[in-house]
C-alpha atoms as a PDB file:
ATOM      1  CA  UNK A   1     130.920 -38.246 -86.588  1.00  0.00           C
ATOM      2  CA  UNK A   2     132.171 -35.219 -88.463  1.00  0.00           C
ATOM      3  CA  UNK A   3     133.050 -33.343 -85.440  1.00  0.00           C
ATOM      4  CA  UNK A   4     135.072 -36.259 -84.260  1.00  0.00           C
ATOM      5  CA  UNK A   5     137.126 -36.451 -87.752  1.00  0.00           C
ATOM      6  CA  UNK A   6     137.597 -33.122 -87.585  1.00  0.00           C
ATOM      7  CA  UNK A   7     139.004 -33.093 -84.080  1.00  0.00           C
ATOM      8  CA  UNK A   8     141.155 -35.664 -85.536  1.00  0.00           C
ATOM      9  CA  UNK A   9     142.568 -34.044 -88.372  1.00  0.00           C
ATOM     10  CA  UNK A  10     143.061 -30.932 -86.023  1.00  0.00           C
ATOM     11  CA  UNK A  11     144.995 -33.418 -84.016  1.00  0.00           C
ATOM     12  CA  UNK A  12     146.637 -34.874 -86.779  1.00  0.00           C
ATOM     13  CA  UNK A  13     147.914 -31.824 -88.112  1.00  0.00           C
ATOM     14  CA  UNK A  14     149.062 -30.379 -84.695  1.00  0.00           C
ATOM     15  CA  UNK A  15     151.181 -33.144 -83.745  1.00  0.00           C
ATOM     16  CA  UNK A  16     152.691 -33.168 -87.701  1.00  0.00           C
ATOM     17  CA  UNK A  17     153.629 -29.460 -87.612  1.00  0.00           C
ATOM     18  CA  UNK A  18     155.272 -30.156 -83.970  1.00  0.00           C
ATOM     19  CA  UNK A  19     157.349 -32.993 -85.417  1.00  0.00           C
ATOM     20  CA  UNK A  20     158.217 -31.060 -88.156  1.00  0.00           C
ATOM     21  CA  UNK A  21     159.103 -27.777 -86.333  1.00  0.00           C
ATOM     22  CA  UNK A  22     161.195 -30.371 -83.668  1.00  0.00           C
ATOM     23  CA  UNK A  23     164.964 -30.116 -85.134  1.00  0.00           C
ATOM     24  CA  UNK A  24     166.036 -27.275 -87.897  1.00  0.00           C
ATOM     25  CA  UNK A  25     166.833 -29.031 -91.059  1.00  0.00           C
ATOM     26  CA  UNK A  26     170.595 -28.263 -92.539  1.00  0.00           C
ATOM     27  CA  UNK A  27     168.827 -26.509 -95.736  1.00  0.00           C
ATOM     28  CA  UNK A  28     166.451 -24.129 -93.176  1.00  0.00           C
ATOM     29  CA  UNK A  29     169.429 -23.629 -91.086  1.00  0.00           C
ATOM     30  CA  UNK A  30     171.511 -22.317 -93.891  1.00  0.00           C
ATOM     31  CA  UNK A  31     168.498 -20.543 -95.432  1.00  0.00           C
ATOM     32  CA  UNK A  32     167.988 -18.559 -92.046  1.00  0.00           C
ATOM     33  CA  UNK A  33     171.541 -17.800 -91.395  1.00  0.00           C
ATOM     34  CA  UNK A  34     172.888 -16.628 -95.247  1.00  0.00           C
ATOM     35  CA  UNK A  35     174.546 -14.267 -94.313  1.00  0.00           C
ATOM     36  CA  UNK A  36     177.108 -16.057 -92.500  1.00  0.00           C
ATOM     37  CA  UNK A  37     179.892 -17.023 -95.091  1.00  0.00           C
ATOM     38  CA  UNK A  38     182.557 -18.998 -92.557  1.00  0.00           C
ATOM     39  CA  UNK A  39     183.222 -22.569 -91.253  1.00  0.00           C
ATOM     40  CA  UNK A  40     180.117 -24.331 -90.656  1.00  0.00           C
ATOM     41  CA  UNK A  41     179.292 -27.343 -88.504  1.00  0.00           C
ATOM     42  CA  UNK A  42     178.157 -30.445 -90.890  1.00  0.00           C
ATOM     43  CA  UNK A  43     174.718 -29.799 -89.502  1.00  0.00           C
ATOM     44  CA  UNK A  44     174.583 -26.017 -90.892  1.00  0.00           C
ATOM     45  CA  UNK A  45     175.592 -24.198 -87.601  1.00  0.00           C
ATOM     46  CA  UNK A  46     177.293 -20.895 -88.178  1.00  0.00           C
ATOM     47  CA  UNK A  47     181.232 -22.065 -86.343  1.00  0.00           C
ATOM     48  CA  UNK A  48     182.703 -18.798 -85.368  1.00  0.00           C
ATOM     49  CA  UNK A  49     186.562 -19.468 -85.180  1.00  0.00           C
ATOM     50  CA  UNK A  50     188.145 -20.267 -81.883  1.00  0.00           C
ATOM     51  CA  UNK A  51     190.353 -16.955 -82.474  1.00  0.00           C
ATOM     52  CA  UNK A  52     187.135 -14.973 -82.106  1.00  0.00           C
ATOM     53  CA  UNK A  53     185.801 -16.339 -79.421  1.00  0.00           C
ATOM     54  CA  UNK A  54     188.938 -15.920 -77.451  1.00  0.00           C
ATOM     55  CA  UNK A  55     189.024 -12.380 -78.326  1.00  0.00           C
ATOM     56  CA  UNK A  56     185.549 -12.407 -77.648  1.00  0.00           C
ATOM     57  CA  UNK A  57     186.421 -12.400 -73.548  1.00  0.00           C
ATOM     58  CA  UNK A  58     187.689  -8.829 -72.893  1.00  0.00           C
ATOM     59  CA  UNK A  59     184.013  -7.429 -75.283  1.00  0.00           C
ATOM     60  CA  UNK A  60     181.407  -5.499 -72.946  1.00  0.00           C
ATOM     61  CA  UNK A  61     178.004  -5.287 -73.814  1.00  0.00           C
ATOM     62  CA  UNK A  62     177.860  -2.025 -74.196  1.00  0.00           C
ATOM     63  CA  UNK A  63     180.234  -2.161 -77.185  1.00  0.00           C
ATOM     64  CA  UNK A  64     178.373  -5.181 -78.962  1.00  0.00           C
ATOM     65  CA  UNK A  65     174.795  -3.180 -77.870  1.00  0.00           C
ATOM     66  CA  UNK A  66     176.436  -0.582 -80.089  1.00  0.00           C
ATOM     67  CA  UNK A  67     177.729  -2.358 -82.961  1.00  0.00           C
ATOM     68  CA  UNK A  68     174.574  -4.766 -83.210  1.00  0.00           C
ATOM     69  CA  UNK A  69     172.075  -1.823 -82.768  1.00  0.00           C
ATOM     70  CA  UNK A  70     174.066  -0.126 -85.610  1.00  0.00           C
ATOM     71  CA  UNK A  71     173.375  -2.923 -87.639  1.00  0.00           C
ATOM     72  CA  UNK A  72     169.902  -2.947 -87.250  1.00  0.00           C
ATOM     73  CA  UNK A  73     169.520  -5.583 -84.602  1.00  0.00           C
ATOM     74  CA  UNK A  74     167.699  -4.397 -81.636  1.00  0.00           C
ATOM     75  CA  UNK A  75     166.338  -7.834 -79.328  1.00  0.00           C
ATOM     76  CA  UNK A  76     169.832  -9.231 -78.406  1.00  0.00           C
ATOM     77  CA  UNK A  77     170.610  -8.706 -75.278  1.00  0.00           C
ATOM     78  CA  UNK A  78     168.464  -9.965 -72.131  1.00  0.00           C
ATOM     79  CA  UNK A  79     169.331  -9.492 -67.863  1.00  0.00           C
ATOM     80  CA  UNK A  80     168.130 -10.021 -64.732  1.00  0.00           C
ATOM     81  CA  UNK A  81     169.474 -13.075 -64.432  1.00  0.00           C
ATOM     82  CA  UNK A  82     170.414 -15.354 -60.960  1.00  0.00           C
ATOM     83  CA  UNK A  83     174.057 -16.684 -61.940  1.00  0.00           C
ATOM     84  CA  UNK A  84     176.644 -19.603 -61.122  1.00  0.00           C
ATOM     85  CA  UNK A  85     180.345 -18.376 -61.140  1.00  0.00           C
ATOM     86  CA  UNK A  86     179.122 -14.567 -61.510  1.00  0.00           C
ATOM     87  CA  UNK A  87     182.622 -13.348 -61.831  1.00  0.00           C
ATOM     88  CA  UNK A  88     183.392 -15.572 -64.989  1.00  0.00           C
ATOM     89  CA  UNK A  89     182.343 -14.967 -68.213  1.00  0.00           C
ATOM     90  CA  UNK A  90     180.444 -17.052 -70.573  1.00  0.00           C
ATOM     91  CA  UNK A  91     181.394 -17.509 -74.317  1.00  0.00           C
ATOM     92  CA  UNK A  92     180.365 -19.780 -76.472  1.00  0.00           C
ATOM     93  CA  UNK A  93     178.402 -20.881 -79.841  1.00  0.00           C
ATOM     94  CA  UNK A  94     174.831 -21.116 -79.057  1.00  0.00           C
ATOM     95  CA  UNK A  95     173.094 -24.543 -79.584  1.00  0.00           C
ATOM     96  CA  UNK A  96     169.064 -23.661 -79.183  1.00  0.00           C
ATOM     97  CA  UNK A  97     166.333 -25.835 -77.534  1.00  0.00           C
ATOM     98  CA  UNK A  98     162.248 -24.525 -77.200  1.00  0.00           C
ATOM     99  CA  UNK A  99     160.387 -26.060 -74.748  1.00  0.00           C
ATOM    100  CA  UNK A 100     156.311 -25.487 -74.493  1.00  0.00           C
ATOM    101  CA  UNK A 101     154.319 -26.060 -71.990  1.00  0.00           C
ATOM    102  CA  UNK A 102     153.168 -30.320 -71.556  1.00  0.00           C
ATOM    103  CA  UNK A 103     150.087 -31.627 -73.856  1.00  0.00           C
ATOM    104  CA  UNK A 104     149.931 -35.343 -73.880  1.00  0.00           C
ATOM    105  CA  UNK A 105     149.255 -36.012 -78.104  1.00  0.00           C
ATOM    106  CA  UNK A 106     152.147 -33.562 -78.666  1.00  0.00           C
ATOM    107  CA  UNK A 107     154.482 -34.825 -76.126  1.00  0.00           C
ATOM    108  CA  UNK A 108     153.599 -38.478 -76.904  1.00  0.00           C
ATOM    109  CA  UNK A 109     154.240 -38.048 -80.591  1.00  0.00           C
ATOM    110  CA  UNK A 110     157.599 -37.077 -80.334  1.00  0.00           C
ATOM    111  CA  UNK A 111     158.652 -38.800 -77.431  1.00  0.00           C
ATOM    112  CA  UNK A 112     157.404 -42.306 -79.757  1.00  0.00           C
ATOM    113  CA  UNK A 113     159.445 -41.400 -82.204  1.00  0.00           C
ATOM    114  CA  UNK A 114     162.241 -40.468 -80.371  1.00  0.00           C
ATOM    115  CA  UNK A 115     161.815 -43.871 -78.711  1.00  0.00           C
ATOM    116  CA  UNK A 116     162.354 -45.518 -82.350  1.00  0.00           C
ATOM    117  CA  UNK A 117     165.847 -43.588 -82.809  1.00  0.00           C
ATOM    118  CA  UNK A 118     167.485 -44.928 -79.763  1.00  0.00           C
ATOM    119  CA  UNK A 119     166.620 -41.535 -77.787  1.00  0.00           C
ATOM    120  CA  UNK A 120     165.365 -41.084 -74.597  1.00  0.00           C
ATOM    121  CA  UNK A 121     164.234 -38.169 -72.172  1.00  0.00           C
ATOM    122  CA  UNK A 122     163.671 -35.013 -74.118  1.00  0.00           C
ATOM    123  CA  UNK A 123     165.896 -32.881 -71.997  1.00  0.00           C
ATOM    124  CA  UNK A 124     168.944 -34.895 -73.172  1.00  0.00           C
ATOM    125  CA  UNK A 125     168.130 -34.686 -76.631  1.00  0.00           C
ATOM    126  CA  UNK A 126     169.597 -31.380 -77.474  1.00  0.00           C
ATOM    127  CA  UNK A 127     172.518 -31.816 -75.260  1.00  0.00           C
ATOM    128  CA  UNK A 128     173.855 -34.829 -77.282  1.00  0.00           C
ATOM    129  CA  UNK A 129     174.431 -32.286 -79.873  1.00  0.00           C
ATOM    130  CA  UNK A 130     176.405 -30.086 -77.852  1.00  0.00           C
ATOM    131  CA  UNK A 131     180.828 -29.771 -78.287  1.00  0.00           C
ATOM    132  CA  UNK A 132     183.048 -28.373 -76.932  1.00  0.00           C
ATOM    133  CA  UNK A 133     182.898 -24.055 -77.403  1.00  0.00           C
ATOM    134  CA  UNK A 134     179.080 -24.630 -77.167  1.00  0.00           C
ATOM    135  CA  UNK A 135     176.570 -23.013 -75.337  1.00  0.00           C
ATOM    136  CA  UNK A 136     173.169 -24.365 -74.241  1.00  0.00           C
ATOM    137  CA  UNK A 137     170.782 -22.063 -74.405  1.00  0.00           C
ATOM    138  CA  UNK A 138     167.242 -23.278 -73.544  1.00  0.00           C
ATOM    139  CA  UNK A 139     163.569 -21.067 -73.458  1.00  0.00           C
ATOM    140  CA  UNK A 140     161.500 -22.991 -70.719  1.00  0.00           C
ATOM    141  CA  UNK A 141     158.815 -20.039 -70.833  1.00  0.00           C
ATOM    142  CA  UNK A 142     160.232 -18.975 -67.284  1.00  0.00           C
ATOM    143  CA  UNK A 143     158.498 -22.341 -65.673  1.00  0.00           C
ATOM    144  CA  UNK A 144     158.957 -22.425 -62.603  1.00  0.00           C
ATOM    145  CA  UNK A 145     156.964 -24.628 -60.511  1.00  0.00           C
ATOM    146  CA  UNK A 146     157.690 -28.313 -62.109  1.00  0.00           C
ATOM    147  CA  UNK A 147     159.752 -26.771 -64.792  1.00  0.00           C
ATOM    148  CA  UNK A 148     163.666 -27.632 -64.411  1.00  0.00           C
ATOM    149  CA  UNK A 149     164.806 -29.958 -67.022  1.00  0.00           C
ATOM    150  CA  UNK A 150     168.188 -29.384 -65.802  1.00  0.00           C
ATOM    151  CA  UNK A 151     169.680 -30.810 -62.614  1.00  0.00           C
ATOM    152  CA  UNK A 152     173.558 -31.439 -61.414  1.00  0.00           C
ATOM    153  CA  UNK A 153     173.276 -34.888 -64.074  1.00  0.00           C
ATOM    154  CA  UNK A 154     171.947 -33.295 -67.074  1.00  0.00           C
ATOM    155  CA  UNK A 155     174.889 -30.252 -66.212  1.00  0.00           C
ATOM    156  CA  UNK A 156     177.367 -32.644 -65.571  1.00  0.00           C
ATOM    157  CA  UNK A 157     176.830 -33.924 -68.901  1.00  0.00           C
ATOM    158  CA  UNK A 158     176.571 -30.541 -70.721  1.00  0.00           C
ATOM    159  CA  UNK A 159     179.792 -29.302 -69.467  1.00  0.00           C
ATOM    160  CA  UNK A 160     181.854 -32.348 -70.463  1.00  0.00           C
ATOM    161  CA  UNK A 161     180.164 -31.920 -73.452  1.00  0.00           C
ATOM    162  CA  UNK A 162     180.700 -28.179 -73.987  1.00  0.00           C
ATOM    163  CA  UNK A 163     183.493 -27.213 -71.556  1.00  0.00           C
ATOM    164  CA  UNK A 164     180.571 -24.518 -70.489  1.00  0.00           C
ATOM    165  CA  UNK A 165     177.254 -23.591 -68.483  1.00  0.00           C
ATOM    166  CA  UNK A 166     173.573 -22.580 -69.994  1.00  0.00           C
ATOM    167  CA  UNK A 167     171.137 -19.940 -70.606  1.00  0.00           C
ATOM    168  CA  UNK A 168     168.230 -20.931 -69.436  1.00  0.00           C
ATOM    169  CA  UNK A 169     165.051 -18.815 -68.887  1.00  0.00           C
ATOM    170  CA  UNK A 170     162.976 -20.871 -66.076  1.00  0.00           C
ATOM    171  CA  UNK A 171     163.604 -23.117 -63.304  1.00  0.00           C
ATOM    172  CA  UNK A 172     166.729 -25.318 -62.403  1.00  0.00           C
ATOM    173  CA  UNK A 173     167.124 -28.086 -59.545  1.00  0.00           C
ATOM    174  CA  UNK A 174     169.645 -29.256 -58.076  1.00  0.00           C
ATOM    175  CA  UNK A 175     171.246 -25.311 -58.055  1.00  0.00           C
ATOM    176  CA  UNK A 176     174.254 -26.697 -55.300  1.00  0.00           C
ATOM    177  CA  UNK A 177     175.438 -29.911 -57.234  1.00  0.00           C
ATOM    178  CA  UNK A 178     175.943 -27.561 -60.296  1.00  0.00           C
ATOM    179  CA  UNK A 179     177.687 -24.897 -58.311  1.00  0.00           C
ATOM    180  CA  UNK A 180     180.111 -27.884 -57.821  1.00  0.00           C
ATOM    181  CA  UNK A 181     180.902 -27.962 -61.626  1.00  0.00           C
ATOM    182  CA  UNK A 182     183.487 -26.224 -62.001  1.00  0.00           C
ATOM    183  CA  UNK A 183     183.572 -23.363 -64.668  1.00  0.00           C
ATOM    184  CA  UNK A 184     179.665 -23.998 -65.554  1.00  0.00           C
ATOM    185  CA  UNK A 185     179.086 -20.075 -65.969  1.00  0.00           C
ATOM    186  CA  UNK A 186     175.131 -20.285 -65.863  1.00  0.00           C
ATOM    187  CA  UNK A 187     172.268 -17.600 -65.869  1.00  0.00           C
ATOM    188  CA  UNK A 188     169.368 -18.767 -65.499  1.00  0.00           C
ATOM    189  CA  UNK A 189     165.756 -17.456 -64.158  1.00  0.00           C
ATOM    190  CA  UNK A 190     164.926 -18.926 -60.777  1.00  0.00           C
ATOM    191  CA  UNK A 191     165.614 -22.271 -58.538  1.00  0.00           C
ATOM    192  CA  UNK A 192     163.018 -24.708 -57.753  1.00  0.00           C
ATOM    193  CA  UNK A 193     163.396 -28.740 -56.120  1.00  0.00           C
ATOM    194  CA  UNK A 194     160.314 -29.925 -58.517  1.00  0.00           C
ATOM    195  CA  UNK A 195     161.212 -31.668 -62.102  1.00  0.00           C
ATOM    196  CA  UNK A 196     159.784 -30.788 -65.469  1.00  0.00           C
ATOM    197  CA  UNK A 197     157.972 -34.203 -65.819  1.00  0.00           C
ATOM    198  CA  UNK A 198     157.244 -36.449 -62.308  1.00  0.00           C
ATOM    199  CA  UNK A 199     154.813 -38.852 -61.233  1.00  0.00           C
ATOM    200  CA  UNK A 200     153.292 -38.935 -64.629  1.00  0.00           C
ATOM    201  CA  UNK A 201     152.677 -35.465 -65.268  1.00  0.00           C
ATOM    202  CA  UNK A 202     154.308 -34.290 -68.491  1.00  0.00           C
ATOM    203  CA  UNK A 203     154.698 -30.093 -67.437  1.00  0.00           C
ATOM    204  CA  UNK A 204     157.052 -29.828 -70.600  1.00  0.00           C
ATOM    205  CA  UNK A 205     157.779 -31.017 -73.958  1.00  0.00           C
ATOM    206  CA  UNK A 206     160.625 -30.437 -76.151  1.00  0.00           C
ATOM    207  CA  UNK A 207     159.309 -28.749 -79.318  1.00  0.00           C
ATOM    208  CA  UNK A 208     162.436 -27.210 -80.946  1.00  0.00           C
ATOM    209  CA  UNK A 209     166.278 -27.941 -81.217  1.00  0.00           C
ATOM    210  CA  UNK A 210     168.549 -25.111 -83.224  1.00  0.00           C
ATOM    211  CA  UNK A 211     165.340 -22.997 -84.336  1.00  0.00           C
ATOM    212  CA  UNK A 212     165.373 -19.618 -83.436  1.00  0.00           C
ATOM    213  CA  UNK A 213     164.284 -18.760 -80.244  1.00  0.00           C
ATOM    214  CA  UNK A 214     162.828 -16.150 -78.110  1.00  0.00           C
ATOM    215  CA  UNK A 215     165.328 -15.921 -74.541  1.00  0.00           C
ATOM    216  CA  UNK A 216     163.103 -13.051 -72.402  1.00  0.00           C
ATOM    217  CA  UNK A 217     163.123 -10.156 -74.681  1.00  0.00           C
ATOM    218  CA  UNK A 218     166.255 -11.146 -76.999  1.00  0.00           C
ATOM    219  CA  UNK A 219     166.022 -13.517 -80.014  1.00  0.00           C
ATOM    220  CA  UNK A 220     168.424 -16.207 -80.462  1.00  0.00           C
ATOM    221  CA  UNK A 221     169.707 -18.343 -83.263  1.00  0.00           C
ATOM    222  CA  UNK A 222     171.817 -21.267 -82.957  1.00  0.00           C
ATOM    223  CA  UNK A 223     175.472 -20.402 -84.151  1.00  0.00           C
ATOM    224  CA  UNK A 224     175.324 -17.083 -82.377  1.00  0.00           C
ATOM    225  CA  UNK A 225     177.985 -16.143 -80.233  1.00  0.00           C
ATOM    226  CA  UNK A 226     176.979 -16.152 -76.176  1.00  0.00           C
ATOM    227  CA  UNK A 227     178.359 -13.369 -73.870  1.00  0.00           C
ATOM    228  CA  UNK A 228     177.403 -13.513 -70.386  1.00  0.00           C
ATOM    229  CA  UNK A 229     179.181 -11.517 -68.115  1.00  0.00           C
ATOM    230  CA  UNK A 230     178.070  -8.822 -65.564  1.00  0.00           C
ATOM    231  CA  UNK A 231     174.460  -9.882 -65.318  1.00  0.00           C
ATOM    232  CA  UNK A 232     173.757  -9.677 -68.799  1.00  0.00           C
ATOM    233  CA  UNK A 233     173.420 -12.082 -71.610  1.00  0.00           C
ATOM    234  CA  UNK A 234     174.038 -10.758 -75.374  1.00  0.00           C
ATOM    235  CA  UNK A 235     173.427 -13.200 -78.162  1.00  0.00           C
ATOM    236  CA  UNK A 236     175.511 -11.719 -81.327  1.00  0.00           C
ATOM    237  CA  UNK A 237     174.682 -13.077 -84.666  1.00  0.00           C
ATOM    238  CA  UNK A 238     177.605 -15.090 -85.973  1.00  0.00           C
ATOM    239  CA  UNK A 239     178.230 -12.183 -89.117  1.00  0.00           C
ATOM    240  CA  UNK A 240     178.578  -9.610 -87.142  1.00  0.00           C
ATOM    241  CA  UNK A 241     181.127 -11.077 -84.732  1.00  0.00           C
ATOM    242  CA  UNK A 242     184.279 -10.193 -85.925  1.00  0.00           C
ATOM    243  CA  UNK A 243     182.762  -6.817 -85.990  1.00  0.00           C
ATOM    244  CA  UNK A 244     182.142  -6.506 -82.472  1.00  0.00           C
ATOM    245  CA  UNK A 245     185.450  -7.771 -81.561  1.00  0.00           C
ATOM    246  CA  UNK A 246     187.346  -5.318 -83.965  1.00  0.00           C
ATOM    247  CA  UNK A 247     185.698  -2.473 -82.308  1.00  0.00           C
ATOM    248  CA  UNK A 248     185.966  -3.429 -79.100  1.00  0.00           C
ATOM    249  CA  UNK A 249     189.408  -3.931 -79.522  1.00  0.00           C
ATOM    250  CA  UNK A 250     189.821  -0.667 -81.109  1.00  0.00           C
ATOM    251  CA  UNK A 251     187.899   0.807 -78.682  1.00  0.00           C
ATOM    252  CA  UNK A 252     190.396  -0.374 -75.755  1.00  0.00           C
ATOM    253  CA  UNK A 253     193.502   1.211 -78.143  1.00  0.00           C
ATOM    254  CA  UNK A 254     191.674   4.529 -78.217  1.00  0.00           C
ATOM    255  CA  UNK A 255     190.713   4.190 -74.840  1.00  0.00           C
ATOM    256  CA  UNK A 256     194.829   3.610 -73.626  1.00  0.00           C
ATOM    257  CA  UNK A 257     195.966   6.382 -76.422  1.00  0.00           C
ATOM    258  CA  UNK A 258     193.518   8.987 -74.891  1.00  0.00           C
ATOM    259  CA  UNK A 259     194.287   8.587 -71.402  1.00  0.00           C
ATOM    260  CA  UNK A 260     197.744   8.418 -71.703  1.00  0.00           C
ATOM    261  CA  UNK A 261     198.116  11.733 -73.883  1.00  0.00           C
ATOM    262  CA  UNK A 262     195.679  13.215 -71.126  1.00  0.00           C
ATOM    263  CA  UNK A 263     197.935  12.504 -68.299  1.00  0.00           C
ATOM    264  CA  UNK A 264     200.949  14.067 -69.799  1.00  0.00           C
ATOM    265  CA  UNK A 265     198.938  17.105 -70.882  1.00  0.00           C
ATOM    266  CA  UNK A 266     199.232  16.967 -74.666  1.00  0.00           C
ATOM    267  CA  UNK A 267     195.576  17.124 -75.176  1.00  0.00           C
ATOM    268  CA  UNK A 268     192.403  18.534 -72.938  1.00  0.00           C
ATOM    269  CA  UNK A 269     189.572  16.498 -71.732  1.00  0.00           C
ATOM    270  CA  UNK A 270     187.704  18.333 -74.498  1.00  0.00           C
ATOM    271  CA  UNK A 271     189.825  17.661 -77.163  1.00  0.00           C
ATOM    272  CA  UNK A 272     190.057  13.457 -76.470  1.00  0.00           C
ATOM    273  CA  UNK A 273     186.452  13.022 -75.097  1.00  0.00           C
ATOM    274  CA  UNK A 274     184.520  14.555 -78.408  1.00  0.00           C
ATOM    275  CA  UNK A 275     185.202  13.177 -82.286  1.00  0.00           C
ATOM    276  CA  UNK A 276     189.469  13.400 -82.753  1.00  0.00           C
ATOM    277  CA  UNK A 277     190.662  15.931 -85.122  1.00  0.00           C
ATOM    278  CA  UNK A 278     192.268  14.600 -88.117  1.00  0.00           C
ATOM    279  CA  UNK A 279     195.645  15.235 -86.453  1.00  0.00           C
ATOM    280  CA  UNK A 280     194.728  13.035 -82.969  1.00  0.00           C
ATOM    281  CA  UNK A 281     193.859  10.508 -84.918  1.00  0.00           C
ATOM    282  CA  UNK A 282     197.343  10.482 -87.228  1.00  0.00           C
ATOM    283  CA  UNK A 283     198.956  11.115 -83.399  1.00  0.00           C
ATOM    284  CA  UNK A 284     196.883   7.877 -82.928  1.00  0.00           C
ATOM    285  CA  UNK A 285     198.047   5.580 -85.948  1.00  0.00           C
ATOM    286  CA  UNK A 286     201.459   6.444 -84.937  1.00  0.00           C
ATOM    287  CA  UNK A 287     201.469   5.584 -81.577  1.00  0.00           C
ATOM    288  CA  UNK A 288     199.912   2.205 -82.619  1.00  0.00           C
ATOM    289  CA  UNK A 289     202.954   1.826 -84.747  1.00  0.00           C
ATOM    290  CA  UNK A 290     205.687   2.681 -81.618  1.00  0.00           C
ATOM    291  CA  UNK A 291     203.868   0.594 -79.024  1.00  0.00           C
ATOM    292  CA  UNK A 292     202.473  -2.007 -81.400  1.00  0.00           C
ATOM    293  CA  UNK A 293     204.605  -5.164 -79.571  1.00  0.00           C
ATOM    294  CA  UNK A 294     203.640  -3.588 -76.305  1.00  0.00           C
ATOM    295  CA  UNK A 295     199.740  -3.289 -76.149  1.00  0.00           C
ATOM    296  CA  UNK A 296     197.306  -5.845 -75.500  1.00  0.00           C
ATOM    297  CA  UNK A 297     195.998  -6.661 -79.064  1.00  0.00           C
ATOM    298  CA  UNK A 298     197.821  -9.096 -81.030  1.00  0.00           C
ATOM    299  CA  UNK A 299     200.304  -7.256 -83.358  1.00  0.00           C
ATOM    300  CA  UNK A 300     198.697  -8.956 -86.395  1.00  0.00           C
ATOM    301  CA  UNK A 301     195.074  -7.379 -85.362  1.00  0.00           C
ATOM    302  CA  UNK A 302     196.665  -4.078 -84.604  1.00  0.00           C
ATOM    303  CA  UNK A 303     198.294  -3.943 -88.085  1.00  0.00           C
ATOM    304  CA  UNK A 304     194.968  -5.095 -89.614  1.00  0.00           C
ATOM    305  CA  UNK A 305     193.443  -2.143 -87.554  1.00  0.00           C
ATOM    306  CA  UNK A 306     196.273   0.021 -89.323  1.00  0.00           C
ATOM    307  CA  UNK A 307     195.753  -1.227 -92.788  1.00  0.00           C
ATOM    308  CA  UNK A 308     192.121  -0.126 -92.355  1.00  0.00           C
ATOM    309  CA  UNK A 309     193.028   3.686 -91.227  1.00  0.00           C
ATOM    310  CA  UNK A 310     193.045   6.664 -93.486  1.00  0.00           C
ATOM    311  CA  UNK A 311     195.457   8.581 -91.113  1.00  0.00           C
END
């Protein structure tokens, strides 16, 4: 009798913490990401401007690696991917979903309540929350065998939704329907025909939407900024996004000043490819000035840049 209550209450309190743990709450979503200061969604997601993210497209990952690293953050980037539309790039506000593997009083639980709110099939849920500048990014604990909760539907509806493709570490069906899609830039771990939950079996269970997640060896929080290109994933924390970009863009502005003053001989490879002497970098600041309507940054960034410089 007493083992049986206690069983029970172990039960009991299982399936309580998974319900709770389920979706992030607005105040835990602004407690975890404080130091975010911008636009938020009316949820509590972190909305990195549009600007941003458009400037986010010509950022490598070796420059956010660098800036992010700097900062202290060292489990944000993750590769090895298989891709859809390799030669794109992926950018995008991350919307998280944590998937564990199936256990009938867990998945039941939730899946009875979501029943009650109008909701069903777990793999949709998180998707409904998607818009458009989105990302889905999704830990499936690199299931493979009867893992894919995503098929050409379920990415038909995430790109109308998002205008975008996924990270997703495990399985996905369907692989040439969402080839079809066009511009779903996808990395994801592996291809299988199976489904996530068939002929009764329930492999999966949605136990997490906008928590932070763990995506291979990177850890993700929803309102980060995607960037998948070349392989590679990086997740950057939404405070430290205009950070990345600014250097980057910098970066590229060095990179054109100190090639062109190398090819007409003003300065040695020595000279340009160690830390600039404090007259380089006034040659520098001045050049930004003369060519400012003719580079590739936005005059208004390259007079913030300016504004910032002590040369």
């Amino acid at each position: 009798m007493i083992k049986n209550l206690a069983s029970l209450l172990l039960t009991l309190l299982i399936v309580q913490a998974s319900l709770q743990a389920q979706q992030i709450t607005k105040e835990e979503m602004l407690f975890l990401t404080q130091e975010w200061k911008g636009e938020r969604f009316e949820d509590g997601r972190p909305k990195v401007s549009d600007d941003l993210l458009k400037r986010m497209r010509l950022v490598t990952h070796d420059e956010a690696w660098a800036v992010m690293r700097n900062a202290g953050y060292r489990y944000q980037y993750a590769d090895g991917w298989q891709t859809i539309n390799s030669d794109s790039i992926l950018i995008g506000r991350a919307v998280t979903a944590t998937f564990m593997p199936g256990r009938p009083d867990i998945h039941n639980a939730i899946d009875e309540r979501g029943k009650k709110e109008g909701k069903r099939g777990q793999n949709s849920w998180p998707v409904d929350l998607l818009v458009k500048g989105d990302v889905y990014v999704v830990d499936q604990f690199g299931i493979h065998v009867d893992g894919p909760t995503i098929g050409d539907n379920v990415g038909n509806a995430i790109f109308t939704k998002s205008g975008n493709g996924i990270v997703y570490d495990g399985a996905i069906r369907d692989v040439t329907g969402l080839k079809e899609i066009g511009g779903f830039t996808s990395y994801y771990s592996s291809y299988h025909p199976s489904h996530h939950n068939q002929q009764g079996n329930l492999n999966t269970m949605l136990v997490g939407i906008n928590k932070p997640t763990r995506i291979r060896q990177a850890t993700v929080m929803a309102g980060d900024v995607v960037l998948g290109r070349d392989g590679g994933v990086s997740f950057i924390p939404a405070h430290l996004v205009e950070k990345v970009v600014v250097t980057s863009e910098v970066v590229r502005l060095r990179d054109m000043f100190g090639h062109e003053r190398l090819r007409a001989g003003v300065y040695t490879a020595g000279q340009i490819d160690t830390r600039w002497s404090d007259d380089i970098e006034r040659d520098f600041s001045s050049w930004l000035n003369e060519h400012i309507d003719e580079l590739p940054i936005p005059r208004e960034q390259i007079q913030e840049i300016l504004k910032n410089r002590t040369w």
